[in-house]
PDB file of N, CA and C in Angstrom:
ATOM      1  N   UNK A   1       0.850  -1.168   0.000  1.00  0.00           N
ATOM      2  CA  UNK A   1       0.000   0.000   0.000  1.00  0.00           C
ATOM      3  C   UNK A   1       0.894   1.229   0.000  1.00  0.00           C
ATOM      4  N   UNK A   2       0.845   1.931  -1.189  1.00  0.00           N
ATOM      5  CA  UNK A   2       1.638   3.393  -1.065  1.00  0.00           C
ATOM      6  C   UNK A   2       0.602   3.881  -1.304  1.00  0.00           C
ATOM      7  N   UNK A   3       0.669   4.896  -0.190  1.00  0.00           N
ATOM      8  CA  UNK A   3      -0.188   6.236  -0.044  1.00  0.00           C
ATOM      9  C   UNK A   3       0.416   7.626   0.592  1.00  0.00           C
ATOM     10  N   UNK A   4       0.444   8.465   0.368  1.00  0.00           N
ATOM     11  CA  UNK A   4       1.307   9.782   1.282  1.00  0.00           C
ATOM     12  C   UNK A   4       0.056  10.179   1.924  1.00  0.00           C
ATOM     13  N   UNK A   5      -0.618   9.715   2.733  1.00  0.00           N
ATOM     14  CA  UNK A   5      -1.888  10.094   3.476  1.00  0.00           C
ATOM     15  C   UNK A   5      -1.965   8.840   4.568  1.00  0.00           C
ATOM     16  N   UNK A   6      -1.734   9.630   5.636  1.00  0.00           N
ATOM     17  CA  UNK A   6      -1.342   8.611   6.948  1.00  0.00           C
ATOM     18  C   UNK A   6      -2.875   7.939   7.134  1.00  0.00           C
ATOM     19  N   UNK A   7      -2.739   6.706   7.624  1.00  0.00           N
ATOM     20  CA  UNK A   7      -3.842   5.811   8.303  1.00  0.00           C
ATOM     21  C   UNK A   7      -4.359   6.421   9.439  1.00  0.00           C
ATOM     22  N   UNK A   8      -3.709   6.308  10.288  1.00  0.00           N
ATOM     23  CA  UNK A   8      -3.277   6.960  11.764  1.00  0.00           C
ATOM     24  C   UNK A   8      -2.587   8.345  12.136  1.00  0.00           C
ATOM     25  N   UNK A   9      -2.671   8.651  13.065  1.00  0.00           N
ATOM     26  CA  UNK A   9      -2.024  10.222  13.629  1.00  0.00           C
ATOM     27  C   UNK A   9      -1.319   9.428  14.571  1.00  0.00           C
ATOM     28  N   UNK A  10      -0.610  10.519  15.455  1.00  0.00           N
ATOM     29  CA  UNK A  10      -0.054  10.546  16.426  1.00  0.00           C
ATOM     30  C   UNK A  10      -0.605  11.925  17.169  1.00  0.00           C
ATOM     31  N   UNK A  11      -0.853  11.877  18.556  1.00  0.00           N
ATOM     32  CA  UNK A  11      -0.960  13.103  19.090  1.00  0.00           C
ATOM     33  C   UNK A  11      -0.597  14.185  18.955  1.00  0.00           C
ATOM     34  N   UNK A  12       0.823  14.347  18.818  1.00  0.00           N
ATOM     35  CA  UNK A  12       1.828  15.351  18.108  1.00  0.00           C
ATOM     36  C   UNK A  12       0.876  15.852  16.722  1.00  0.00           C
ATOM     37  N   UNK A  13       0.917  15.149  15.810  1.00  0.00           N
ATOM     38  CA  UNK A  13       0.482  15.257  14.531  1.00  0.00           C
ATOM     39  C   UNK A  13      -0.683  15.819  14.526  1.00  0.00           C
ATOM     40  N   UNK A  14      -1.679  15.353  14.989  1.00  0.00           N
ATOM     41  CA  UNK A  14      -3.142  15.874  15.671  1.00  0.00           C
ATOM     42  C   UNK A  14      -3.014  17.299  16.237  1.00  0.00           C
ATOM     43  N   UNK A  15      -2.263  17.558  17.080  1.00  0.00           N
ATOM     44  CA  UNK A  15      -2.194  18.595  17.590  1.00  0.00           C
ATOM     45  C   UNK A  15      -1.443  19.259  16.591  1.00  0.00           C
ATOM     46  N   UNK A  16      -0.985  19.470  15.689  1.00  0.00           N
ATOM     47  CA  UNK A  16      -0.212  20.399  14.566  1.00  0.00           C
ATOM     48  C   UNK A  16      -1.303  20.376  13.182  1.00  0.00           C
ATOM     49  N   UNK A  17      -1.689  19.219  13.357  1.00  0.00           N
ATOM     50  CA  UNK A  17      -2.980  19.160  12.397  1.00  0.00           C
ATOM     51  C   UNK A  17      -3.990  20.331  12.442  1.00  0.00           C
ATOM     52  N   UNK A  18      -4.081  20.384  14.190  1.00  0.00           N
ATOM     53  CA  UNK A  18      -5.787  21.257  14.372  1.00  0.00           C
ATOM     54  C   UNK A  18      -5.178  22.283  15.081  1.00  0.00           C
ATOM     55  N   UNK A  19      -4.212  23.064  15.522  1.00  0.00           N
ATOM     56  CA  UNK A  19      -3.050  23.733  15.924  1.00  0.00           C
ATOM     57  C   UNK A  19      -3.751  23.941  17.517  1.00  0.00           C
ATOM     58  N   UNK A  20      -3.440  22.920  17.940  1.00  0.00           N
ATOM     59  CA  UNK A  20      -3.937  22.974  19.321  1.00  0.00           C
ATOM     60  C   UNK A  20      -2.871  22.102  19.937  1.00  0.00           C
ATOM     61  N   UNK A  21      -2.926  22.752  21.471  1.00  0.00           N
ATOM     62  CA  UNK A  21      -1.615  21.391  22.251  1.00  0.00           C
ATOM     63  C   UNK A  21      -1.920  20.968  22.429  1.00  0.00           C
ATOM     64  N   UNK A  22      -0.835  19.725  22.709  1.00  0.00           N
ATOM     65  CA  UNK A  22      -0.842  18.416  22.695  1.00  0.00           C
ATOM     66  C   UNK A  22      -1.892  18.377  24.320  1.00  0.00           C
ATOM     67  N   UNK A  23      -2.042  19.134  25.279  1.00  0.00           N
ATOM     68  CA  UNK A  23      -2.816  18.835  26.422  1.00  0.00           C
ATOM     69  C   UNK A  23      -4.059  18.762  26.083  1.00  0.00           C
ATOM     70  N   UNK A  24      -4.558  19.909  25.034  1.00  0.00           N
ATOM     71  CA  UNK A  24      -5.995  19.838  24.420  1.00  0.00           C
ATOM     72  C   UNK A  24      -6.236  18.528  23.876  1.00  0.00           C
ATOM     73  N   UNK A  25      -5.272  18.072  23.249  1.00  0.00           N
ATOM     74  CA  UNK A  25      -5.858  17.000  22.321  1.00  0.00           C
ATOM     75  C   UNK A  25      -6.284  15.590  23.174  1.00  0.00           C
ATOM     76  N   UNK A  26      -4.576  15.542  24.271  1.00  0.00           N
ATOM     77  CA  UNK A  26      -5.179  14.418  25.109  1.00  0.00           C
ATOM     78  C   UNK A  26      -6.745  14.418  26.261  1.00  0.00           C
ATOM     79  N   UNK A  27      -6.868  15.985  26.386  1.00  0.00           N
ATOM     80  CA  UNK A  27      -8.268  16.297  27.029  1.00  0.00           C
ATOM     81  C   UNK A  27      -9.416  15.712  26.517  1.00  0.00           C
ATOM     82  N   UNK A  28      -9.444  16.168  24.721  1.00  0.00           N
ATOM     83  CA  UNK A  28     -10.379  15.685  24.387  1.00  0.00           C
ATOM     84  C   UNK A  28     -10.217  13.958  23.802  1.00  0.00           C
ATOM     85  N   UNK A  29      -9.375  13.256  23.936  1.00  0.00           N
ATOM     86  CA  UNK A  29      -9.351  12.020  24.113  1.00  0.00           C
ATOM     87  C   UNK A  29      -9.444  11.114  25.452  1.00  0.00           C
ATOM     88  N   UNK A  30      -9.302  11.801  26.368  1.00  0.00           N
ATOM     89  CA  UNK A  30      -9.941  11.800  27.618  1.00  0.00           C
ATOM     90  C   UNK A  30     -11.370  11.877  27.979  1.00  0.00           C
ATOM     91  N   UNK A  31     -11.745  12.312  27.177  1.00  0.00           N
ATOM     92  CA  UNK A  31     -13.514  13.048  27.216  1.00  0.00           C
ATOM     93  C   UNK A  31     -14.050  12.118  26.139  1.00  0.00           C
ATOM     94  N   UNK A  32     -12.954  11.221  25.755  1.00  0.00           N
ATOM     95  CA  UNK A  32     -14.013  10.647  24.813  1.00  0.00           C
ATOM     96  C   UNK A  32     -14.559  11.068  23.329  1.00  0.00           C
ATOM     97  N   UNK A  33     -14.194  12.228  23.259  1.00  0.00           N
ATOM     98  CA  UNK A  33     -14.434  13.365  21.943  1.00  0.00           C
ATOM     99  C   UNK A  33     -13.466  13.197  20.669  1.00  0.00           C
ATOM    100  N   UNK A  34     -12.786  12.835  21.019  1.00  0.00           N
ATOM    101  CA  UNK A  34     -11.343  12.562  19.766  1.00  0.00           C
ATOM    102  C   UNK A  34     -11.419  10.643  20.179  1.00  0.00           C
ATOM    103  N   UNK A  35     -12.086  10.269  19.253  1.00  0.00           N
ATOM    104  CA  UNK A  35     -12.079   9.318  18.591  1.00  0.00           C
ATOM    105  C   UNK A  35     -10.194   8.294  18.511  1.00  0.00           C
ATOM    106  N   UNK A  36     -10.008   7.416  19.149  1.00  0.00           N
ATOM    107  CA  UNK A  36      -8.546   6.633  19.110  1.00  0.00           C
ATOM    108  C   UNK A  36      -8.328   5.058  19.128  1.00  0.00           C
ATOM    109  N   UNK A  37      -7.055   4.405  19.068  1.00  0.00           N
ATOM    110  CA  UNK A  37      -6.814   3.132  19.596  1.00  0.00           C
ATOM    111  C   UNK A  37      -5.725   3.344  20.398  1.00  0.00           C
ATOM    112  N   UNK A  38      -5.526   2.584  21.517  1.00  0.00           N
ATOM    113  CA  UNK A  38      -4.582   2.330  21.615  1.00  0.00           C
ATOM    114  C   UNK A  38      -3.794   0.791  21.587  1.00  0.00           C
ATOM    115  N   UNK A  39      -2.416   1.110  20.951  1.00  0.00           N
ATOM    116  CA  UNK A  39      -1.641  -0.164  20.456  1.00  0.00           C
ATOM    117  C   UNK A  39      -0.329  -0.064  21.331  1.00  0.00           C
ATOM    118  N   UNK A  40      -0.762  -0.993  22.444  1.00  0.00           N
ATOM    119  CA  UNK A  40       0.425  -1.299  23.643  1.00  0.00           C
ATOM    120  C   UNK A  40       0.193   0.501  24.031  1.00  0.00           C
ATOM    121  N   UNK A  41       1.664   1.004  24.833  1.00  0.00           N
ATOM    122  CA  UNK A  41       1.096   2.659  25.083  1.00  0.00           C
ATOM    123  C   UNK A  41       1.033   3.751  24.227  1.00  0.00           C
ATOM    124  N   UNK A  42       1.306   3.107  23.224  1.00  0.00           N
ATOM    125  CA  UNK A  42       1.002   4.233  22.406  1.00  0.00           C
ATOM    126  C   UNK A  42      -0.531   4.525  21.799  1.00  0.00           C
ATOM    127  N   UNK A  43      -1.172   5.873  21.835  1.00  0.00           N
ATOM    128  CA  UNK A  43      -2.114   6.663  21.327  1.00  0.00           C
ATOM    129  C   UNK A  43      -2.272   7.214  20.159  1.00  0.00           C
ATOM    130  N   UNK A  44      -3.233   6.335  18.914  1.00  0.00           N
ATOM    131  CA  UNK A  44      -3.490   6.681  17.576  1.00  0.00           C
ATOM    132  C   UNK A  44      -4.636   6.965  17.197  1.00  0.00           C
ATOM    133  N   UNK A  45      -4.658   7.961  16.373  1.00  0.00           N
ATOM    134  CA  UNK A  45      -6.095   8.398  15.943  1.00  0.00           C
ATOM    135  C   UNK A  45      -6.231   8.306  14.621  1.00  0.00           C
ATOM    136  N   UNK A  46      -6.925   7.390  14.361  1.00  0.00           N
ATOM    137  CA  UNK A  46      -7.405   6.744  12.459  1.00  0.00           C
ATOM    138  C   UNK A  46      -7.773   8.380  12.238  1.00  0.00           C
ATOM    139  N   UNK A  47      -7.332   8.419  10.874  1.00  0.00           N
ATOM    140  CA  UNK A  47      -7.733   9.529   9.689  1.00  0.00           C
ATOM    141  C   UNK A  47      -8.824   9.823   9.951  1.00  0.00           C
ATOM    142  N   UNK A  48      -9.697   7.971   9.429  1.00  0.00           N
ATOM    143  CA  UNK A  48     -11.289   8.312   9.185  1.00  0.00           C
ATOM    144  C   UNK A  48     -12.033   8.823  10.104  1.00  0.00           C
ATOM    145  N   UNK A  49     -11.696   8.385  11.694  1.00  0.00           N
ATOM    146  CA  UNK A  49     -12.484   8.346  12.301  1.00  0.00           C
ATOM    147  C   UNK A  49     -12.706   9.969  12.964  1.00  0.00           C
ATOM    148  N   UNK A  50     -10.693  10.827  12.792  1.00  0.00           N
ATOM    149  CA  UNK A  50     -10.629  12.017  12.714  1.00  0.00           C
ATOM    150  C   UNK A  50     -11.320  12.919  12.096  1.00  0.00           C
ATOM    151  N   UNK A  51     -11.741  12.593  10.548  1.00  0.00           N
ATOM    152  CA  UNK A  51     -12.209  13.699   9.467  1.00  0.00           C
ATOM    153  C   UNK A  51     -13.718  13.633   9.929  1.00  0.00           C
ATOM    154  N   UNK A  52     -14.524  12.313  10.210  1.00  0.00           N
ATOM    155  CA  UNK A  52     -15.657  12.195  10.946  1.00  0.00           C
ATOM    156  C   UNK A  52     -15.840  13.037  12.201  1.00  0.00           C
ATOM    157  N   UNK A  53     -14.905  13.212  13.082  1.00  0.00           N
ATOM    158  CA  UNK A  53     -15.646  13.583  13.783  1.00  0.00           C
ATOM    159  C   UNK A  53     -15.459  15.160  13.942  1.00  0.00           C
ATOM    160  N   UNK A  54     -14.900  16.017  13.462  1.00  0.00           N
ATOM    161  CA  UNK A  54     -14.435  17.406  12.545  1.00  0.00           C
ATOM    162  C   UNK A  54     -15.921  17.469  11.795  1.00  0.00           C
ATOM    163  N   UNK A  55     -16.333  16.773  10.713  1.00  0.00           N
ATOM    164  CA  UNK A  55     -17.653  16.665  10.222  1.00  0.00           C
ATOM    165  C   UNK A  55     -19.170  16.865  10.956  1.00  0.00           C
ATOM    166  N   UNK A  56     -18.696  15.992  11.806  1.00  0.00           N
ATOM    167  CA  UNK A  56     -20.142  15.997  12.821  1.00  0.00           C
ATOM    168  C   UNK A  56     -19.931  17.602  13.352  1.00  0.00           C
ATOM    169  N   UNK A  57     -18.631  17.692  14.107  1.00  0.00           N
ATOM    170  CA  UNK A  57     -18.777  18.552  15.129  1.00  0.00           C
ATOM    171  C   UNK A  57     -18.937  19.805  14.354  1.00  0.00           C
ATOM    172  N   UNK A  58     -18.854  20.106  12.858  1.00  0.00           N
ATOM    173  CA  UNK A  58     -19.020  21.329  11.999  1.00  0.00           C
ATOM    174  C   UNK A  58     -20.559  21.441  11.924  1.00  0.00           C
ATOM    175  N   UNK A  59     -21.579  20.099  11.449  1.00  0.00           N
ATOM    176  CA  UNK A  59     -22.610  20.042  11.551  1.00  0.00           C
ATOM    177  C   UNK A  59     -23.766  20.478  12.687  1.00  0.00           C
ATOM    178  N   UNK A  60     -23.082  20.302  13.856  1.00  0.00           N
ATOM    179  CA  UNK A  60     -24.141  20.450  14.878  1.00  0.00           C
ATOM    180  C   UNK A  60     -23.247  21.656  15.735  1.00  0.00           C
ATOM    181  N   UNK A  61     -22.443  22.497  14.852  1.00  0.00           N
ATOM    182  CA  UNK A  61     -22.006  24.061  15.010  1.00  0.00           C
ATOM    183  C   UNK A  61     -21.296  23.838  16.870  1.00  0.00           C
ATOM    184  N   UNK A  62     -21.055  22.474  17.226  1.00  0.00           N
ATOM    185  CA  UNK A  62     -20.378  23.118  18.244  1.00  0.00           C
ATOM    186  C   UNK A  62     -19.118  23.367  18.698  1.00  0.00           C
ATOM    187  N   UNK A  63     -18.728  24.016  19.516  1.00  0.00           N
ATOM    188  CA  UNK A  63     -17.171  24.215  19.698  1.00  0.00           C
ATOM    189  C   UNK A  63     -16.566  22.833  20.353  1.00  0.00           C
ATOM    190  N   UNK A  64     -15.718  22.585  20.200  1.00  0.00           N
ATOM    191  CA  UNK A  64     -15.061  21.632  21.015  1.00  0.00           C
ATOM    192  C   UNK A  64     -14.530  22.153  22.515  1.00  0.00           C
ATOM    193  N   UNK A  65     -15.149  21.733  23.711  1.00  0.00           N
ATOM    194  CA  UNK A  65     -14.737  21.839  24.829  1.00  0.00           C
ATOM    195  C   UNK A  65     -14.322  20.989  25.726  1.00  0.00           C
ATOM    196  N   UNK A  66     -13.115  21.274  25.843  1.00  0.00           N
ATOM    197  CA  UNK A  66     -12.303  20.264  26.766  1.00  0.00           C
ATOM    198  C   UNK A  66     -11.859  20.504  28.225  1.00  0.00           C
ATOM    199  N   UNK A  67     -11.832  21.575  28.279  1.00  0.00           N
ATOM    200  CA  UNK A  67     -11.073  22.622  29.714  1.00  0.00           C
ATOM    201  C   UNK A  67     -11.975  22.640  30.609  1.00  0.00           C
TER     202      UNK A  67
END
């Protein structure tokens, strides 16, 4: 499979993606709101399940609150 379009994120990536820190991002993966797996300790967030939920949350106009 060659693709230049990641499967997965990394937190880092996520957070440079949506230019938010890395504390926001683990907040809202904490909350359940950012969509993930985790594989052994590391924390990944599928593309799809990312662009989905960016989608929804544009649809029903709300802000993302984590704090």
């Amino acid at each position: 499979m060659e693709s230049s379009e990641n499967l997965v994120y990394t937190v880092k990536e996520v957070s440079k993606l949506l230019h938010l820190s890395r504390n926001s991002v683990y907040q809202g993966i904490l909350t359940g709101e950012i969509p993930h797996v985790k594989v052994g300790k590391r924390i990944l967030i599928p593309r799809v399940s990312l662009e989905r939920f960016l989608s929804e949350s544009i649809k029903r106009k709300e802000p993302m609150q984590w704090d």
